[in-house]
Protein backbone atom coordinates (compact mmCIF):
# COMPACT_ATOMS: atom_id res chain seq x y z
CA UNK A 1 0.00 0.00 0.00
CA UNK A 2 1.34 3.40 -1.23
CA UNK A 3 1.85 6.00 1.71
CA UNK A 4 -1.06 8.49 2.03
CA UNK A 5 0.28 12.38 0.87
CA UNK A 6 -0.37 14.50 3.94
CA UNK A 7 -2.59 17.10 3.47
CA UNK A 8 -0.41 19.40 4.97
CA UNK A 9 3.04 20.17 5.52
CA UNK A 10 4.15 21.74 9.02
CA UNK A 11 7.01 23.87 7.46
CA UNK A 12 9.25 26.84 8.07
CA UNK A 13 9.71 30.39 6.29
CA UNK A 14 13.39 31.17 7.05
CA UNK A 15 14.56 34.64 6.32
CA UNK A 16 17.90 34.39 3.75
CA UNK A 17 19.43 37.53 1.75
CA UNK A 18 16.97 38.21 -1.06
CA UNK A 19 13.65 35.78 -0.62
CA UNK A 20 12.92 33.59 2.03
CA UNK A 21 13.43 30.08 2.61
CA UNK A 22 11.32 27.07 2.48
CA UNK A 23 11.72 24.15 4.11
CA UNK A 24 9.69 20.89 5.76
CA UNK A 25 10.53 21.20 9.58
CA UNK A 26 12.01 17.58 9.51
CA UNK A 27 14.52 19.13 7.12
CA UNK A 28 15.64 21.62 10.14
CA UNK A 29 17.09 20.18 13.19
CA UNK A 30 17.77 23.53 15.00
CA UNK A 31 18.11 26.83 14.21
CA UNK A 32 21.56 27.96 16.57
CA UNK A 33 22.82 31.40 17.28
CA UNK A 34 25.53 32.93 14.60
CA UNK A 35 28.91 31.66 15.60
CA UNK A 36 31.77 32.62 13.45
CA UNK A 37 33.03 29.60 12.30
CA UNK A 38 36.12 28.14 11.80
CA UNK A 39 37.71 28.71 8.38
CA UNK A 40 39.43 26.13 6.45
CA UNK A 41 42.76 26.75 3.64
CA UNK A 42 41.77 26.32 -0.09
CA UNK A 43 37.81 25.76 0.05
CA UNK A 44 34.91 27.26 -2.06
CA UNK A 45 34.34 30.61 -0.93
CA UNK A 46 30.44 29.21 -0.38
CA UNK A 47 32.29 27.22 2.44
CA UNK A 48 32.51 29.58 5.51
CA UNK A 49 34.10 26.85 7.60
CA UNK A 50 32.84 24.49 10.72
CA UNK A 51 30.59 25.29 13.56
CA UNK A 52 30.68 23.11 16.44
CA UNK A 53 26.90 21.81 17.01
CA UNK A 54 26.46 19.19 20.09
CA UNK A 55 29.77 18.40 20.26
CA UNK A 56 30.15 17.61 16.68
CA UNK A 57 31.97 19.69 13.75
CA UNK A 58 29.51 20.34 10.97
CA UNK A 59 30.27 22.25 7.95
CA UNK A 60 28.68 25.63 7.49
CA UNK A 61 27.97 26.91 3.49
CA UNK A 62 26.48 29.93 2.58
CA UNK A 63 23.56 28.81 -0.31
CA UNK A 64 23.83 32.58 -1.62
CA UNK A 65 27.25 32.23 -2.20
CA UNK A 66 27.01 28.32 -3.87
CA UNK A 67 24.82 30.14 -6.46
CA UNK A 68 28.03 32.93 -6.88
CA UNK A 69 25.76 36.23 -5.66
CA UNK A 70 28.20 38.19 -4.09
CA UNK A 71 26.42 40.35 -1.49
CA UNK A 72 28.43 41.02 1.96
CA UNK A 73 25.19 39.72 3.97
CA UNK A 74 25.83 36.00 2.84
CA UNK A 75 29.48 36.04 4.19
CA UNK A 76 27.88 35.91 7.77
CA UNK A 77 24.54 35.39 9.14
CA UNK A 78 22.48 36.16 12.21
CA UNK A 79 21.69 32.59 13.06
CA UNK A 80 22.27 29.18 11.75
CA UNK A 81 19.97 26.61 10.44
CA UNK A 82 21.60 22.91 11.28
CA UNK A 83 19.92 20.62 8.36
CA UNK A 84 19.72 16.96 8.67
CA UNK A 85 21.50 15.41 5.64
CA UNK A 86 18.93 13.54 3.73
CA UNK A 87 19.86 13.21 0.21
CA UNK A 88 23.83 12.81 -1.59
CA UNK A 89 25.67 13.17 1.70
CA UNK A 90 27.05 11.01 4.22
CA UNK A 91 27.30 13.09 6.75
CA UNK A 92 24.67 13.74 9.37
CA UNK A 93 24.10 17.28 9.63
CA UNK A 94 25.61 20.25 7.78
CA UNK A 95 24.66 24.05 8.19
CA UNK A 96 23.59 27.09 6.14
CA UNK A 97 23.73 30.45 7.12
CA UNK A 98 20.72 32.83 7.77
CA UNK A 99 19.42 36.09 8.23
CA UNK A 100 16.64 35.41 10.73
CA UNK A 101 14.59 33.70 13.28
CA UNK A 102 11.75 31.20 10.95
CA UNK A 103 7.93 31.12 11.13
CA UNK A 104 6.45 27.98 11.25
CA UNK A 105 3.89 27.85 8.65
CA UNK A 106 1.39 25.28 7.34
CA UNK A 107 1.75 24.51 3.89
CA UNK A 108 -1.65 22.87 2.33
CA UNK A 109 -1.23 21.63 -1.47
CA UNK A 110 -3.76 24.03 -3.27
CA UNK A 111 -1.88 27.03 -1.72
CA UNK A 112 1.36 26.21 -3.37
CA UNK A 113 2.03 27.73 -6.79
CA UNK A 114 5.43 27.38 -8.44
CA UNK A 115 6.35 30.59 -10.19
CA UNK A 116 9.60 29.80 -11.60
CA UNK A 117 12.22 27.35 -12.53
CA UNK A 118 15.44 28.94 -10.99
CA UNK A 119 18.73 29.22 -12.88
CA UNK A 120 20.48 29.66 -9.44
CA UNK A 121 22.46 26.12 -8.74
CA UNK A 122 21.75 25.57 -4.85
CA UNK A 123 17.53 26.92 -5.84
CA UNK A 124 15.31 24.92 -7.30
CA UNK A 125 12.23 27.52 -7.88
CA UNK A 126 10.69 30.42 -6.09
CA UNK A 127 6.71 29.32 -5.63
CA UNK A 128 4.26 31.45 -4.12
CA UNK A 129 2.64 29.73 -0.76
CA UNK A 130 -0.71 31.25 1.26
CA UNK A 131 0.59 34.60 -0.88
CA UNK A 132 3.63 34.77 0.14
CA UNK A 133 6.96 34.62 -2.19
CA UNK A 134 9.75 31.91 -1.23
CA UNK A 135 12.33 29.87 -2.53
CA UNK A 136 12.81 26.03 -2.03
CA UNK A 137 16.64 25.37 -2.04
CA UNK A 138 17.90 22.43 -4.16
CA UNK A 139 18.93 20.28 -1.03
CA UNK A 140 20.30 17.36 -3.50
CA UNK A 141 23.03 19.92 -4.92
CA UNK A 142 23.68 21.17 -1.89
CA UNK A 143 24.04 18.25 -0.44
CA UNK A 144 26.34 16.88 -2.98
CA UNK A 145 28.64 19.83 -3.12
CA UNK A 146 29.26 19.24 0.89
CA UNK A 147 30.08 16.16 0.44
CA UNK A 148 32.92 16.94 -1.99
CA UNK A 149 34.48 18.93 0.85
């Protein structure tokens, strides 16, 4: 038996540089105070470095950055959102920077409209939920550019 689609989606409306972020809350593990982290020789310049989350080292990447917008925001955020790794990586956890504290918000189906395909590498498209703009991050790139770290 196939597995019922939910009706709903209990999700979160993170604030990034430019248009929000979407995201499932199972995708977000915790959302952490900014903590400079700690920079590594020769890496992308999308990779800020590692944070130290529970005990652990978990590499932090600016998703602003990964799609080459320079803006001075997405060198640093104001928090960090610790995602569990789902998709192309082995790791755990990794981290992108943000700009803000998220709203939970339910996301039902018929509310959702995609607006655009996105060019942008680490964004999939920019949709338009209970009439409100976003963007839903391509998790699987992301994912598999951490993983080449």
């Amino acid at each position: 038996m196939a597995d019922k689609i939910p009706d709903e989606v209990a999700s979160l409306l993170i604030p990034m540089v430019g248009r929000p972020m979407l995201l499932p809350n199972v995708a977000v593990a915790e959302i952490v105070p900014w903590e400079e982290p700690e920079k590594q020789d020769n890496a992308p310049e999308w990779y800020l470095g590692n944070v130290s989350w529970r005990g652990i080292d978990i590499p932090l990447v600016s998703l602003e950055l990964m799609n080459d917008t320079d803006v001075d925001e997405a060198y640093s955020g104001h928090r960090i959102a610790v995602l569990n790794g789902v998709g192309s990586t082995k790791k755990e956890f990794y981290a992108v920077s943000v700009q803000g504290l998220p709203r939970l918000i339910r996301v039902y189906g018929e509310e959702v409209s995609g607006e655009e395909q996105l060019s942008e590498p680490a964004y999939d498209m920019n949709v338009l939920v209970s009439g409100e703009r976003a963007m839903i991050p391509d998790l699987d790139f992301v994912e598999k550019q951490v993983e080449r770290l």
